[in-house]
C-alpha atoms as a PDB file:
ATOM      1  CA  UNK A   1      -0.364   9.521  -2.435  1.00  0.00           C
ATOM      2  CA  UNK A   2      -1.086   9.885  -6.332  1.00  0.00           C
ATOM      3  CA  UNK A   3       1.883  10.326  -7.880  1.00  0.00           C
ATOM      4  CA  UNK A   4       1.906  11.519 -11.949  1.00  0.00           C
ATOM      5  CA  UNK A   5       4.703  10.903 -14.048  1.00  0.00           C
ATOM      6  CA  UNK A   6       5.424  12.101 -17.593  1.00  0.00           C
ATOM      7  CA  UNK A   7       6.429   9.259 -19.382  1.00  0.00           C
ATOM      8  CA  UNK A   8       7.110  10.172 -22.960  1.00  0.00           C
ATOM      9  CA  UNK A   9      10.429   9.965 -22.516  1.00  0.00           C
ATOM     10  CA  UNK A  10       9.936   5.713 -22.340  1.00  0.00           C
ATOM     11  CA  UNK A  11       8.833   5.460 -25.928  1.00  0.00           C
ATOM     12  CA  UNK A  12      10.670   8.818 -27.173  1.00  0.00           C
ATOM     13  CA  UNK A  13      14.209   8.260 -26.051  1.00  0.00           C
ATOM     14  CA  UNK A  14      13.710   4.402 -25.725  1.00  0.00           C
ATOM     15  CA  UNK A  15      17.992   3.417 -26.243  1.00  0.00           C
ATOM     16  CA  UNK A  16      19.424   6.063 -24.633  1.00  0.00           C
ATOM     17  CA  UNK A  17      19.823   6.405 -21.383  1.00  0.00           C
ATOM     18  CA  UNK A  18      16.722   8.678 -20.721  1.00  0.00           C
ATOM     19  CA  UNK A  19      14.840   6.697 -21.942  1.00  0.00           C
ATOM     20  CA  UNK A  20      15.822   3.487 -20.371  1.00  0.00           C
ATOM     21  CA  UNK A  21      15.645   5.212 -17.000  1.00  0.00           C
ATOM     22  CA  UNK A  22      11.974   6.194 -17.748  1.00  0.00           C
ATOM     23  CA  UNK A  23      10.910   2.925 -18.932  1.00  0.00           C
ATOM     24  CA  UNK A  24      12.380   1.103 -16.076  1.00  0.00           C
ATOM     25  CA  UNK A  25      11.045   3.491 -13.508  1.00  0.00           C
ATOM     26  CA  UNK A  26       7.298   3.236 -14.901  1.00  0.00           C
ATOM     27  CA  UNK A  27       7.735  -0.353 -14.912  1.00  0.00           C
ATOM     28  CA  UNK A  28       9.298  -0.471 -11.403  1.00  0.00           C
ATOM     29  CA  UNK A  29       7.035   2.103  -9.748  1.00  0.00           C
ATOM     30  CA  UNK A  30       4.148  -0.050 -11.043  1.00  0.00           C
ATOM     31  CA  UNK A  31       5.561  -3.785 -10.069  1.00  0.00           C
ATOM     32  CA  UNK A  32       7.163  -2.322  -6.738  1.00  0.00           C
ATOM     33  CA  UNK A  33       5.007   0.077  -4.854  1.00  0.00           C
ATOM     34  CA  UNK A  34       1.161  -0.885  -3.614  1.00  0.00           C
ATOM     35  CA  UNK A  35       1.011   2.150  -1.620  1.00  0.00           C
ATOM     36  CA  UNK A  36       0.845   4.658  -3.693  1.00  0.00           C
ATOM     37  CA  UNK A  37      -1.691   5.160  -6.899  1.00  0.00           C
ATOM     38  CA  UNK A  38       0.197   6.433 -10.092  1.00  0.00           C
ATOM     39  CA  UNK A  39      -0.929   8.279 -13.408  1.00  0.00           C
ATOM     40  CA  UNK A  40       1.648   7.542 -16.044  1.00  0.00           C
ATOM     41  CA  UNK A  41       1.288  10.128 -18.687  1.00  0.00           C
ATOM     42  CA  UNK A  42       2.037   8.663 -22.209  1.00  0.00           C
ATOM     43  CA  UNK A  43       1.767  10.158 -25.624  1.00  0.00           C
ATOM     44  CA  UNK A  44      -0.427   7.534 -27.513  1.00  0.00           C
ATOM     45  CA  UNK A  45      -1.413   3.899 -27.037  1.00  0.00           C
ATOM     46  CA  UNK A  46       2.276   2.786 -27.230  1.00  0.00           C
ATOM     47  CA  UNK A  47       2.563   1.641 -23.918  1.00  0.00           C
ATOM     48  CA  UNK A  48       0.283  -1.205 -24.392  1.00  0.00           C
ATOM     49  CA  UNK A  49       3.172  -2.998 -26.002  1.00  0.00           C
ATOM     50  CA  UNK A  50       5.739  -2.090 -23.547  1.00  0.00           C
ATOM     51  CA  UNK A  51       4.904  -2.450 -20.254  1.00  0.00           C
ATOM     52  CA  UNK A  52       2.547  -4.989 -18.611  1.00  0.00           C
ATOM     53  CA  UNK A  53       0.375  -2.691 -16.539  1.00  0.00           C
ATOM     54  CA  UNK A  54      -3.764  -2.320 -15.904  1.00  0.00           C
ATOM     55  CA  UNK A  55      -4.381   0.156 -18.628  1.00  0.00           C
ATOM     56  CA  UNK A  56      -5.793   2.696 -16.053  1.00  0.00           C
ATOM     57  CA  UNK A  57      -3.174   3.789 -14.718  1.00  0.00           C
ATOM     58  CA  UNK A  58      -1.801   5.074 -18.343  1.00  0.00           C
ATOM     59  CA  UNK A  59      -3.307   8.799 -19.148  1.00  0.00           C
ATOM     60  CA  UNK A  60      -3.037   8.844 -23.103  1.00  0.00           C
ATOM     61  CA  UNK A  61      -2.633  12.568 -23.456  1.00  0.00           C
ATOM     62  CA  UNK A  62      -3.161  13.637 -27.621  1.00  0.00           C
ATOM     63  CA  UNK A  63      -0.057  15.794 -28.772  1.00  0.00           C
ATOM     64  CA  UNK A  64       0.712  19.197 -30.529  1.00  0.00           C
ATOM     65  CA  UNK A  65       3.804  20.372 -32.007  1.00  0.00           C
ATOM     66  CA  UNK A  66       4.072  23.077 -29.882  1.00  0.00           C
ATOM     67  CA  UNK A  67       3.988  23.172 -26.165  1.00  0.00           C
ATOM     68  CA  UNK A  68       0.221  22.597 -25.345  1.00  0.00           C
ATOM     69  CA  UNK A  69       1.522  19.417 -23.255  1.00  0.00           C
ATOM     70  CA  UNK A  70       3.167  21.204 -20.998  1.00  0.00           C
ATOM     71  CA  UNK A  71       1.065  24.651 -21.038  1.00  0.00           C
ATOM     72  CA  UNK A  72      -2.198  23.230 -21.352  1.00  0.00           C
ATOM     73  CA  UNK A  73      -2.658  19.300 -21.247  1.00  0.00           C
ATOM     74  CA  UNK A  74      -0.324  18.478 -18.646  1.00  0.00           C
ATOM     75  CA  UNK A  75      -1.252  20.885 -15.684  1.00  0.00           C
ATOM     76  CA  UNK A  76      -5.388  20.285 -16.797  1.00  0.00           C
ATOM     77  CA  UNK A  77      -4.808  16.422 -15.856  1.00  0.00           C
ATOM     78  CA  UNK A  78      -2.794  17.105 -13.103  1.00  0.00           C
ATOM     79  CA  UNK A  79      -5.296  19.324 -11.513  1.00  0.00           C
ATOM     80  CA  UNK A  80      -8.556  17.050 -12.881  1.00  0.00           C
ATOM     81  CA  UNK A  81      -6.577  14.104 -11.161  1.00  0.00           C
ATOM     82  CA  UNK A  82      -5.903  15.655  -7.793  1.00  0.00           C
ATOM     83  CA  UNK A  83      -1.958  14.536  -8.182  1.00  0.00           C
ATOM     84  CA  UNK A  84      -0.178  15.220  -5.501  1.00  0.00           C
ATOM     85  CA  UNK A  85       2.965  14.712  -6.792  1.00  0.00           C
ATOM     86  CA  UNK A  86       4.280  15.742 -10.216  1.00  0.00           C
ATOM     87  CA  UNK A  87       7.430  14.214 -12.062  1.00  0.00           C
ATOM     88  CA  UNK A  88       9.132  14.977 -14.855  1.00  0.00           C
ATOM     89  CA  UNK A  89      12.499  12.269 -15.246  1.00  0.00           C
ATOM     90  CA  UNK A  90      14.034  13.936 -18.599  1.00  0.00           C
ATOM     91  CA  UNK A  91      15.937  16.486 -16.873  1.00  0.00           C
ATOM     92  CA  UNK A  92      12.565  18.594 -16.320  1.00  0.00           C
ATOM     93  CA  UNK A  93      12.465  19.328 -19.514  1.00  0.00           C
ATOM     94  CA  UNK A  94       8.714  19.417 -19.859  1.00  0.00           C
ATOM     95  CA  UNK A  95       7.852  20.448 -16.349  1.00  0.00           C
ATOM     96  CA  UNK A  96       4.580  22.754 -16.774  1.00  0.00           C
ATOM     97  CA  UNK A  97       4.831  26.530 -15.668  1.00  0.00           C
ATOM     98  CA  UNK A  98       1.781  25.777 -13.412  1.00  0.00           C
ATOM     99  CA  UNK A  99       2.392  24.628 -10.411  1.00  0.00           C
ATOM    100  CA  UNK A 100      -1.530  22.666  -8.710  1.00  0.00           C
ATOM    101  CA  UNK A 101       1.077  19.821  -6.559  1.00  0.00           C
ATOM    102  CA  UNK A 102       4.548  18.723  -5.686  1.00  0.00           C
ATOM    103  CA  UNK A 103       7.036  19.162  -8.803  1.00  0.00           C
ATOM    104  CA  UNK A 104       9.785  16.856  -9.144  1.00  0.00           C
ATOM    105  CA  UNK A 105      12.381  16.674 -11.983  1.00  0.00           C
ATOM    106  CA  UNK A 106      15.180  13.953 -12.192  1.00  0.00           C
ATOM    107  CA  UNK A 107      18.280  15.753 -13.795  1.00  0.00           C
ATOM    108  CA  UNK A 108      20.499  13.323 -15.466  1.00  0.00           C
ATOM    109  CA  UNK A 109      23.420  15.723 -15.854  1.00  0.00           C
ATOM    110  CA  UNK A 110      24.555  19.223 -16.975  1.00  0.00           C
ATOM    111  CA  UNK A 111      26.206  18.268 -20.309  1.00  0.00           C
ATOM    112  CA  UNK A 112      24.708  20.880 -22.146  1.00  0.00           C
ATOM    113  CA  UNK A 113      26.021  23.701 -20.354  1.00  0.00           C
ATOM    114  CA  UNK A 114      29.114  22.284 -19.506  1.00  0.00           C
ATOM    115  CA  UNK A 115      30.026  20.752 -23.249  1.00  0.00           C
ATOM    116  CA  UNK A 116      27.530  22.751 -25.017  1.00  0.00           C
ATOM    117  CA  UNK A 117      29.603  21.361 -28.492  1.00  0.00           C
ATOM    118  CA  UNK A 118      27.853  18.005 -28.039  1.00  0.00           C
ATOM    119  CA  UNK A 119      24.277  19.148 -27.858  1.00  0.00           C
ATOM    120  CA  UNK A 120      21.700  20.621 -30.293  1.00  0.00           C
ATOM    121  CA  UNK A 121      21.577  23.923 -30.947  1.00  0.00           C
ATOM    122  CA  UNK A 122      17.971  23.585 -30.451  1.00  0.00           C
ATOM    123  CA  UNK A 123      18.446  21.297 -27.372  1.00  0.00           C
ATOM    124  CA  UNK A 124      20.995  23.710 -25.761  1.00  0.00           C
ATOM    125  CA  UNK A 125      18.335  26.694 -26.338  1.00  0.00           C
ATOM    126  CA  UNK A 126      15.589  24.898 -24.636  1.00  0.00           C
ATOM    127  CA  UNK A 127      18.076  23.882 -21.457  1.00  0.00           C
ATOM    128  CA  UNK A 128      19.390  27.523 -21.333  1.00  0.00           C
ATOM    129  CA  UNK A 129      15.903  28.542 -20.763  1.00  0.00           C
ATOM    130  CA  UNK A 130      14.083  25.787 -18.983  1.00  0.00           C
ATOM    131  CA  UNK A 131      16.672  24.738 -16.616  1.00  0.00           C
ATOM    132  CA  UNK A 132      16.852  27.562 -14.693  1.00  0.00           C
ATOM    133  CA  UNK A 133      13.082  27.563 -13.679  1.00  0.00           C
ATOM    134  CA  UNK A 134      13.024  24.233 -13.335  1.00  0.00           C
ATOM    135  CA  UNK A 135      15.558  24.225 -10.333  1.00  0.00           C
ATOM    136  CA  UNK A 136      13.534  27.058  -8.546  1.00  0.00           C
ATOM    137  CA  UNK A 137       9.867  25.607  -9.530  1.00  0.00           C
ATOM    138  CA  UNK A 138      10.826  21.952  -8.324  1.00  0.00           C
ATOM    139  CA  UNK A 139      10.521  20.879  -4.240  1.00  0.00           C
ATOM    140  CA  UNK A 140      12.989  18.209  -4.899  1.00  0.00           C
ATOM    141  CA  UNK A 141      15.420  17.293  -7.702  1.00  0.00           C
ATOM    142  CA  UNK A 142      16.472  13.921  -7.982  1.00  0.00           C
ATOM    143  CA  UNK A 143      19.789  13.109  -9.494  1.00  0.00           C
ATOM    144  CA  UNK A 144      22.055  10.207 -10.177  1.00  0.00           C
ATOM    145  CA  UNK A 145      25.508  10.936  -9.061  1.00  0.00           C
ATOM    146  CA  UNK A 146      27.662  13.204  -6.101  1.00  0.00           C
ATOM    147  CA  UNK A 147      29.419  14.639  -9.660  1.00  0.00           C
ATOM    148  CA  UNK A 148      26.115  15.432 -11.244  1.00  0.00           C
ATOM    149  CA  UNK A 149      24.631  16.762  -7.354  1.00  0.00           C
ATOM    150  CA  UNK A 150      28.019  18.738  -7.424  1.00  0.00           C
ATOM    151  CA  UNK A 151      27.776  20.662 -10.827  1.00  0.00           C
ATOM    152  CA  UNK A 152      23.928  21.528  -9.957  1.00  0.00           C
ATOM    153  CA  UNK A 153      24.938  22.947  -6.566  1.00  0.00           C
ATOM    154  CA  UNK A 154      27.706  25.075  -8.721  1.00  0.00           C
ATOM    155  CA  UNK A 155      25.526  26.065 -11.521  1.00  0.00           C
ATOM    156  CA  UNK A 156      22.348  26.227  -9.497  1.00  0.00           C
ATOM    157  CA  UNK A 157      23.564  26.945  -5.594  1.00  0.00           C
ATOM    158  CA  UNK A 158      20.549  24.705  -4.327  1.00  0.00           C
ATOM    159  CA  UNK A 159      20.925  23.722  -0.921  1.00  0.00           C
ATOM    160  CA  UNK A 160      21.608  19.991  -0.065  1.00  0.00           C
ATOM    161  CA  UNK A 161      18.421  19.138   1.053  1.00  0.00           C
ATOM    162  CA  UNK A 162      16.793  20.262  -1.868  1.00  0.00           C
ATOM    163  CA  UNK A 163      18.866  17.031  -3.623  1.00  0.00           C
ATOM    164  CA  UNK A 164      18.579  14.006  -3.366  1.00  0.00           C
ATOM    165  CA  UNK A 165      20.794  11.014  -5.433  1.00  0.00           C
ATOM    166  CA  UNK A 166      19.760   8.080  -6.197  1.00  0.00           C
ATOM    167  CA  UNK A 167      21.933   5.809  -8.124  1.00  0.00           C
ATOM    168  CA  UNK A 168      20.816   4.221 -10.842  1.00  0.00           C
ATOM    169  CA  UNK A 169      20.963   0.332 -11.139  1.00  0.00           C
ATOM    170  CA  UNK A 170      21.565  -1.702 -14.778  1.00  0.00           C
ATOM    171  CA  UNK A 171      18.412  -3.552 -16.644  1.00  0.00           C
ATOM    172  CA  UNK A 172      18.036  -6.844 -15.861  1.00  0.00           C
ATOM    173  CA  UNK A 173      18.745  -8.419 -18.667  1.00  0.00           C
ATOM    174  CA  UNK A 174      22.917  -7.426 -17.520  1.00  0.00           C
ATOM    175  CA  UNK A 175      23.638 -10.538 -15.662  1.00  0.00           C
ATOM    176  CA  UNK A 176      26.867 -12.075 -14.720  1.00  0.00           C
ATOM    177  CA  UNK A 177      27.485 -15.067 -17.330  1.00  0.00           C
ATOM    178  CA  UNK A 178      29.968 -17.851 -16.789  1.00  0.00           C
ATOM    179  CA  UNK A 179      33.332 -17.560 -17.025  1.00  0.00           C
ATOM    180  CA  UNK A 180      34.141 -19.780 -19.482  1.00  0.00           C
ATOM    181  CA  UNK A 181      31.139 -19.009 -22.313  1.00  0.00           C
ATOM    182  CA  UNK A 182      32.316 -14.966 -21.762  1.00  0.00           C
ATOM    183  CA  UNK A 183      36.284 -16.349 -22.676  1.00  0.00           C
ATOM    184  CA  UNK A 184      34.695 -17.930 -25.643  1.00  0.00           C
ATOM    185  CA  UNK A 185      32.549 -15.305 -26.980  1.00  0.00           C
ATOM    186  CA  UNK A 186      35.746 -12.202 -26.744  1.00  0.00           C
ATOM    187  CA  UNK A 187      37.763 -14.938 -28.131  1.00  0.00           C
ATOM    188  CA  UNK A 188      34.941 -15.454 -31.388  1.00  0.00           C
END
């Protein structure tokens, strides 16, 4: 299978959690599966300092303030590439209107509708709008909790096997350190 991924959201939102999950998942798609072929699609060159991959697989794709990426850019590639499966992992924000494969979107959470107060007003705009499409354009959305699969199925009423959680798993550099340095270092 060729699999595209938007990865923006690796050097964008690198420190939150976004952003962590994107990185980790480029890197772990790469390292992990020699079945499938991937097309990472990155804003830029950034990547080469990031993650230790054969440049190939990285499709630099030049950006616009407005939303050529995802109008014009995005589906172009996909289509030139023959990608069979398309994923977006920032909550499908950024999932093109035009559909040429597979569309997958990992959704994180609902905060913005649920606690709108903690979001941008410009952030809770696009979600308003995008989020509904996004649940009816995607084959399969991927999310990271039963709570978060539970307020998509109440917001969203998408069938269960339409679904699918997978948990997500801490960086490796969170290790278990020995009992006696961790006393030392809460005590300093």
């Amino acid at each position: 299978m060729k699999i595209g991924l938007d990865a923006r959201g690796a050097i964008w939102y690198r420190g939150t959690g976004i952003g962590t999950y994107t990185y980790q998942l480029v890197k772990a798609l790469y390292s992990i599966d020699k079945r499938n072929e991937y097309r990472f699609f990155w804003p830029g060159d950034e990547f080469q300092n990031l993650i230790p991959c054969k440049y190939e697989v990285f499709q630099s794709i030049e950006l616009n303030k407005d939303r050529f990426w995802e109008e014009v850019r995005i589906p172009t590639r996909v289509a030139q590439e023959k990608i069979d499966l398309y994923h977006v992992p920032q909550n499908g924000i950024g999932l093109p209107k035009t559909k040429h494969c597979q569309q997958v979107a990992t959704v994180h959470d609902l905060i913005p509708f649920i606690y709108p107060e903690t979001s941008s007003s410009e952030y809770l705009l696009i979600f308003q709008n995008e989020m509904p499409r996004i649940m009816e354009q995607c084959d399969l959305i991927i999310t990271v909790s039963e709570f978060s699969k539970r307020d998509i199925q109440r917001y969203f009423n998408l069938p269960d096997e339409k679904i699918a959680i997978i948990y997500e798993a801490a960086e490796d550099i969170y290790q278990p350190i020995e009992k006696n340095k961790a006393k030392n270092f809460v005590k300093q």
